[in-house]
PDB file of N, CA and C in Angstrom:
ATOM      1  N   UNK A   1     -22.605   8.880  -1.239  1.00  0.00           N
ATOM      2  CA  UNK A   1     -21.401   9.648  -1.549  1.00  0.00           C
ATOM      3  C   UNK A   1     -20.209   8.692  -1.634  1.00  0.00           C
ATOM      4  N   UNK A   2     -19.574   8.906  -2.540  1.00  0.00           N
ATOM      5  CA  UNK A   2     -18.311   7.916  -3.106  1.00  0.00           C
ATOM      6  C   UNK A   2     -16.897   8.384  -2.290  1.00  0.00           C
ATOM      7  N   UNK A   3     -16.746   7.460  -1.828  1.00  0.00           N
ATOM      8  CA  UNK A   3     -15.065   7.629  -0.116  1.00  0.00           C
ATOM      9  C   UNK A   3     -13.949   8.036  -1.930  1.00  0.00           C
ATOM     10  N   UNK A   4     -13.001   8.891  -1.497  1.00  0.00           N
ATOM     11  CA  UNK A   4     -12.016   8.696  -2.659  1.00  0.00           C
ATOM     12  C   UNK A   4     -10.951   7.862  -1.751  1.00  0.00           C
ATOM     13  N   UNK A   5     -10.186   7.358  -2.810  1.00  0.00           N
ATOM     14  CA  UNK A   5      -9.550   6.350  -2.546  1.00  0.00           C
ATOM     15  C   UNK A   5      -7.984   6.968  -2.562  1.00  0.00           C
ATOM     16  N   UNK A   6      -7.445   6.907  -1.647  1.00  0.00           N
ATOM     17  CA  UNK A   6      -6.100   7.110  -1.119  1.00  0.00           C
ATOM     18  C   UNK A   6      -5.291   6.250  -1.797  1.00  0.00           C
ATOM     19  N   UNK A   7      -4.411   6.605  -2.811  1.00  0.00           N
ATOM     20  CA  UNK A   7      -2.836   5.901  -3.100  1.00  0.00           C
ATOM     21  C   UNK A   7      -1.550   6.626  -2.764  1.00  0.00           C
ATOM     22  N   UNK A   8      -0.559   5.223  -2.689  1.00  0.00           N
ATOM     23  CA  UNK A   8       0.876   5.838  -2.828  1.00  0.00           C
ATOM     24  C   UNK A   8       1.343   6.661  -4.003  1.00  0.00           C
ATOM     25  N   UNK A   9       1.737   8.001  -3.830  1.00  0.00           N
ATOM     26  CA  UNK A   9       2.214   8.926  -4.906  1.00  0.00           C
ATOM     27  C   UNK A   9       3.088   7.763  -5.762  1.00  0.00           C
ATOM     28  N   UNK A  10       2.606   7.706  -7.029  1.00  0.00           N
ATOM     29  CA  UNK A  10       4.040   7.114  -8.244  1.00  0.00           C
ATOM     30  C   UNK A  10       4.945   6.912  -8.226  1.00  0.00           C
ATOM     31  N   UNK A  11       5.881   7.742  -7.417  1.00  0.00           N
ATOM     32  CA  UNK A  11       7.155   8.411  -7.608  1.00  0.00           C
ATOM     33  C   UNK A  11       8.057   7.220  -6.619  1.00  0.00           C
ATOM     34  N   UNK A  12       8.670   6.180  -6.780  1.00  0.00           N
ATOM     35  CA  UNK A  12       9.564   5.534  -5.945  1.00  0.00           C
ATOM     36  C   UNK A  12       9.767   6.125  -4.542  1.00  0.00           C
ATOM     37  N   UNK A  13      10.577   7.308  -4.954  1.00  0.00           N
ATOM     38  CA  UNK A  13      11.654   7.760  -3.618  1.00  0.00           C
ATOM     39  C   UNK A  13      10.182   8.756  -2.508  1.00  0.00           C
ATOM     40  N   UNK A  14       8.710   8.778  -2.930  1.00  0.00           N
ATOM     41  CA  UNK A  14       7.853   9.281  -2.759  1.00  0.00           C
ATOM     42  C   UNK A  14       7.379   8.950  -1.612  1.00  0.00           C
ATOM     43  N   UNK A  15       6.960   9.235  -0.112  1.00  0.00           N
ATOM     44  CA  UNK A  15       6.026   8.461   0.688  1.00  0.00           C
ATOM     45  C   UNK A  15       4.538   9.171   1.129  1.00  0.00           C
ATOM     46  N   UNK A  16       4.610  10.305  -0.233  1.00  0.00           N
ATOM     47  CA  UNK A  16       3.290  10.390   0.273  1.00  0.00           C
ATOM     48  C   UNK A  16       1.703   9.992  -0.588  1.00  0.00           C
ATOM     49  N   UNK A  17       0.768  10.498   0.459  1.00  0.00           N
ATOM     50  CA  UNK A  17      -0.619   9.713   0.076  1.00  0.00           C
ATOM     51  C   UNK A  17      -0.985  10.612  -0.975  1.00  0.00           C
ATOM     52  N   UNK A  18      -1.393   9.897  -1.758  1.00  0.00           N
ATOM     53  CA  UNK A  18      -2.684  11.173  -2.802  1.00  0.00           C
ATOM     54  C   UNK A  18      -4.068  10.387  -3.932  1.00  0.00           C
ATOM     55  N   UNK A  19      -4.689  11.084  -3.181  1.00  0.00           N
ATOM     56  CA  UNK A  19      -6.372  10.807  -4.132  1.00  0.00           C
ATOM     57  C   UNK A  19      -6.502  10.987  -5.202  1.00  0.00           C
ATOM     58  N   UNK A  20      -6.553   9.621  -5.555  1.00  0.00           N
ATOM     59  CA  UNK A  20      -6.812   9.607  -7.348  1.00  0.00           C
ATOM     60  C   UNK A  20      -7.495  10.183  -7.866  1.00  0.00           C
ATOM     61  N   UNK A  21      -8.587  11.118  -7.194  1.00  0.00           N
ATOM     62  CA  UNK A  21      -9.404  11.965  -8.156  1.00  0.00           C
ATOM     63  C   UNK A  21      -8.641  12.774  -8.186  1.00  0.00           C
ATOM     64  N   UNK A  22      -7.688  13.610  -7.588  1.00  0.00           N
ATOM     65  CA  UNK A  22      -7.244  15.029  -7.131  1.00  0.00           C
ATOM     66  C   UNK A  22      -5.925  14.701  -7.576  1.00  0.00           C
ATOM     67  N   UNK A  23      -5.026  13.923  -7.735  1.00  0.00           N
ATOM     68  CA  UNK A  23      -3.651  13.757  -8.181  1.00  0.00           C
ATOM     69  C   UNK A  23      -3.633  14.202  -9.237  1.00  0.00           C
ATOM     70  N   UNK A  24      -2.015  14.369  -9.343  1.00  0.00           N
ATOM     71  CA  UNK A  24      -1.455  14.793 -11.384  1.00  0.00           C
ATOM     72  C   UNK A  24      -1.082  12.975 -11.752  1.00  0.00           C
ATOM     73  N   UNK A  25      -1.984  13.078 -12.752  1.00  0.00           N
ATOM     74  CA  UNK A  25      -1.945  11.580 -13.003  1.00  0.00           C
ATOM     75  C   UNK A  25      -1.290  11.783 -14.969  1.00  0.00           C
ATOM     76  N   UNK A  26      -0.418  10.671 -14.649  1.00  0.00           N
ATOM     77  CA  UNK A  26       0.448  10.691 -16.128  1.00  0.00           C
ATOM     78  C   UNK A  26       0.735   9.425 -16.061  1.00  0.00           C
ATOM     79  N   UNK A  27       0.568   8.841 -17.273  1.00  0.00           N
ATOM     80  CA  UNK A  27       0.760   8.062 -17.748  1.00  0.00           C
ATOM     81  C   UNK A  27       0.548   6.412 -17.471  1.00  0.00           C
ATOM     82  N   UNK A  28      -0.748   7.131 -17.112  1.00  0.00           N
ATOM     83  CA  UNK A  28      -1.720   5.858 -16.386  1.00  0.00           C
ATOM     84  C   UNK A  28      -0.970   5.663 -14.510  1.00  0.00           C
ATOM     85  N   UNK A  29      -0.652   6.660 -14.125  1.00  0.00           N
ATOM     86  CA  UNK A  29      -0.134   6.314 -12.939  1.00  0.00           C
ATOM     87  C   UNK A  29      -0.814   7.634 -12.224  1.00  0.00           C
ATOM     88  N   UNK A  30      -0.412   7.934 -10.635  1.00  0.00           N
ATOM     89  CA  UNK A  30      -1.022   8.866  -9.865  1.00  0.00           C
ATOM     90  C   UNK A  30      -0.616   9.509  -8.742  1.00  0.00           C
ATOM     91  N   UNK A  31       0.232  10.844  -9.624  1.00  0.00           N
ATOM     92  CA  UNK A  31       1.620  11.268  -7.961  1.00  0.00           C
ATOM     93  C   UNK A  31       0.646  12.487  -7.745  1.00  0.00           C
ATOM     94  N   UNK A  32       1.789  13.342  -6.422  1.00  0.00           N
ATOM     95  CA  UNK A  32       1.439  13.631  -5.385  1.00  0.00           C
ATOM     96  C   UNK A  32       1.105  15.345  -5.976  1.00  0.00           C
ATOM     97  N   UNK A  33       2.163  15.285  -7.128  1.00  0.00           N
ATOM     98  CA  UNK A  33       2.245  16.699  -7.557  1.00  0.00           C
ATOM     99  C   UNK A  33       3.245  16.719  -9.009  1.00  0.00           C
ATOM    100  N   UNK A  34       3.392  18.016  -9.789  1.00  0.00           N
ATOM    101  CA  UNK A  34       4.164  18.011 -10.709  1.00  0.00           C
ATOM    102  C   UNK A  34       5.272  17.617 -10.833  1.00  0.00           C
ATOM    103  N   UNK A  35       6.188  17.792 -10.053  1.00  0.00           N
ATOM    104  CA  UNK A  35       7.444  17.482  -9.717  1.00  0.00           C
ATOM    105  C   UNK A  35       7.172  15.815  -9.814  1.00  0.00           C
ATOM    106  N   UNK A  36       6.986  15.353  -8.707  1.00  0.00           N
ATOM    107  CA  UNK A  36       7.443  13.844  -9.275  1.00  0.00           C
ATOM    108  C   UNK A  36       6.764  12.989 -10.753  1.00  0.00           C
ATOM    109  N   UNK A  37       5.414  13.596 -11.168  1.00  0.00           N
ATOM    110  CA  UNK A  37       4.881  13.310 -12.081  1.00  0.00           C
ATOM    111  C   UNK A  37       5.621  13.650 -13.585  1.00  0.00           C
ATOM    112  N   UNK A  38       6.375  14.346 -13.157  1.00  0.00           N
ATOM    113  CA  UNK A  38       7.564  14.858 -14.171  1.00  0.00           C
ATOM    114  C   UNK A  38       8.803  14.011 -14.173  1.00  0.00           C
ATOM    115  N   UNK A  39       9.158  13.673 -12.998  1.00  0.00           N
ATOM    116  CA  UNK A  39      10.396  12.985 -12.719  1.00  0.00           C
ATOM    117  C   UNK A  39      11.358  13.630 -12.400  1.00  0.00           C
ATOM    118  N   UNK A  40      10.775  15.052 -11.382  1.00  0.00           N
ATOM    119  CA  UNK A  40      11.930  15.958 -10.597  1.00  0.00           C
ATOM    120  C   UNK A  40      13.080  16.619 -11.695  1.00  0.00           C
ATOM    121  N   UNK A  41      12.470  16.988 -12.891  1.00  0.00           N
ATOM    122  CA  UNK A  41      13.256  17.346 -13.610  1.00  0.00           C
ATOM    123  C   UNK A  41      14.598  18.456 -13.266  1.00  0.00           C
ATOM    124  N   UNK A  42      13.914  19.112 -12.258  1.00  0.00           N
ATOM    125  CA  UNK A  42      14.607  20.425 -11.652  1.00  0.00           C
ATOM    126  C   UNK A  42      15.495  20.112 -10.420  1.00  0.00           C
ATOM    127  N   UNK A  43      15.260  18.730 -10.057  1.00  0.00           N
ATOM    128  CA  UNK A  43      16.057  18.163  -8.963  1.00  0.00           C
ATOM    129  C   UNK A  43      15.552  18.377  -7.607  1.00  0.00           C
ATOM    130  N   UNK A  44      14.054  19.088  -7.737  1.00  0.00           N
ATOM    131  CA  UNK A  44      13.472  19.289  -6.229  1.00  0.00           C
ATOM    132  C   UNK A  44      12.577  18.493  -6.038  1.00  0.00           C
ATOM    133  N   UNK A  45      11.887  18.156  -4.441  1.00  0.00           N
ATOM    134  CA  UNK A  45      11.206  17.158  -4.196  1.00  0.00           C
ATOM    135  C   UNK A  45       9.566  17.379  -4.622  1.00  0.00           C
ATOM    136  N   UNK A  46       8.867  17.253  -3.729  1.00  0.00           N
ATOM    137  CA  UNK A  46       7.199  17.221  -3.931  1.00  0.00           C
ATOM    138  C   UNK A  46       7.084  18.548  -3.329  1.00  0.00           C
ATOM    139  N   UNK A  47       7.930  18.659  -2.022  1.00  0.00           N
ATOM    140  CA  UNK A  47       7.335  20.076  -1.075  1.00  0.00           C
ATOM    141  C   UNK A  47       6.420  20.077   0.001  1.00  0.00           C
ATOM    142  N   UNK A  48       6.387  18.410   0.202  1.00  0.00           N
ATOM    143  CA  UNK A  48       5.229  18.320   1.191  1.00  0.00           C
ATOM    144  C   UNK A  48       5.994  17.850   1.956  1.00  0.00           C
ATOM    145  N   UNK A  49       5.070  18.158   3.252  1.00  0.00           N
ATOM    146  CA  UNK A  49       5.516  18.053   4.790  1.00  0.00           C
ATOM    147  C   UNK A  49       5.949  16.618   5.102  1.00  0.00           C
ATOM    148  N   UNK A  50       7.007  16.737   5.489  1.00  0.00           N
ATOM    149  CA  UNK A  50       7.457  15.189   5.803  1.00  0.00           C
ATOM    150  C   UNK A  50       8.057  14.249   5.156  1.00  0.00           C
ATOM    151  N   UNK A  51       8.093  14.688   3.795  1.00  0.00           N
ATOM    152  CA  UNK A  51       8.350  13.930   2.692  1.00  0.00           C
ATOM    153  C   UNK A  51       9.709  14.299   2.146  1.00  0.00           C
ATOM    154  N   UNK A  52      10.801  13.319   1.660  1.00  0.00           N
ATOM    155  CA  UNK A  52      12.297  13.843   1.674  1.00  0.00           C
ATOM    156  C   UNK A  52      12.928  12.863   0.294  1.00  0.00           C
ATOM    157  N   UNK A  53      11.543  13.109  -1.023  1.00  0.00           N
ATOM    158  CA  UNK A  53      11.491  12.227  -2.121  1.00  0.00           C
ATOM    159  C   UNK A  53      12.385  13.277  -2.791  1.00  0.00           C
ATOM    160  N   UNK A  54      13.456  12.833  -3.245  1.00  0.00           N
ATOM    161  CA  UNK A  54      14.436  13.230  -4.271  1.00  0.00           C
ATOM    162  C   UNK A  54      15.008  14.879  -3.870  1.00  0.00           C
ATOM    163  N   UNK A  55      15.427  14.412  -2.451  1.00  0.00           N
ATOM    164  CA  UNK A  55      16.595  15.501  -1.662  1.00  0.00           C
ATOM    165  C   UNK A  55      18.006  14.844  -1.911  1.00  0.00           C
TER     166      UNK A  55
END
């Protein structure tokens, strides 16, 4: 069975983890969720616990 591999979300201001199989991956890169994979178009963060990327 293949371990997935944990990266840093894309997103600069981002600190959280996300699995490259399971991420929103754009443009050859691999964030945490829509929002930063977009580039926070709406001005809100990821939404995950702990995380205070583009407040």
């Amino acid at each position: 069975m293949a371990t997935a591999t944990q990266l840093k979300c894309a997103c600069e201001s981002c600190s959280c983890k996300v699995d490259e199989t399971t991420g929103v991956k754009k443009n050859g890169q691999v964030y945490c969720s829509e929002a930063c994979a977009n580039g926070h178009p709406d001005g809100s963060g990821c939404g995950h616990e702990g995380c205070d990327c583009h407040k």
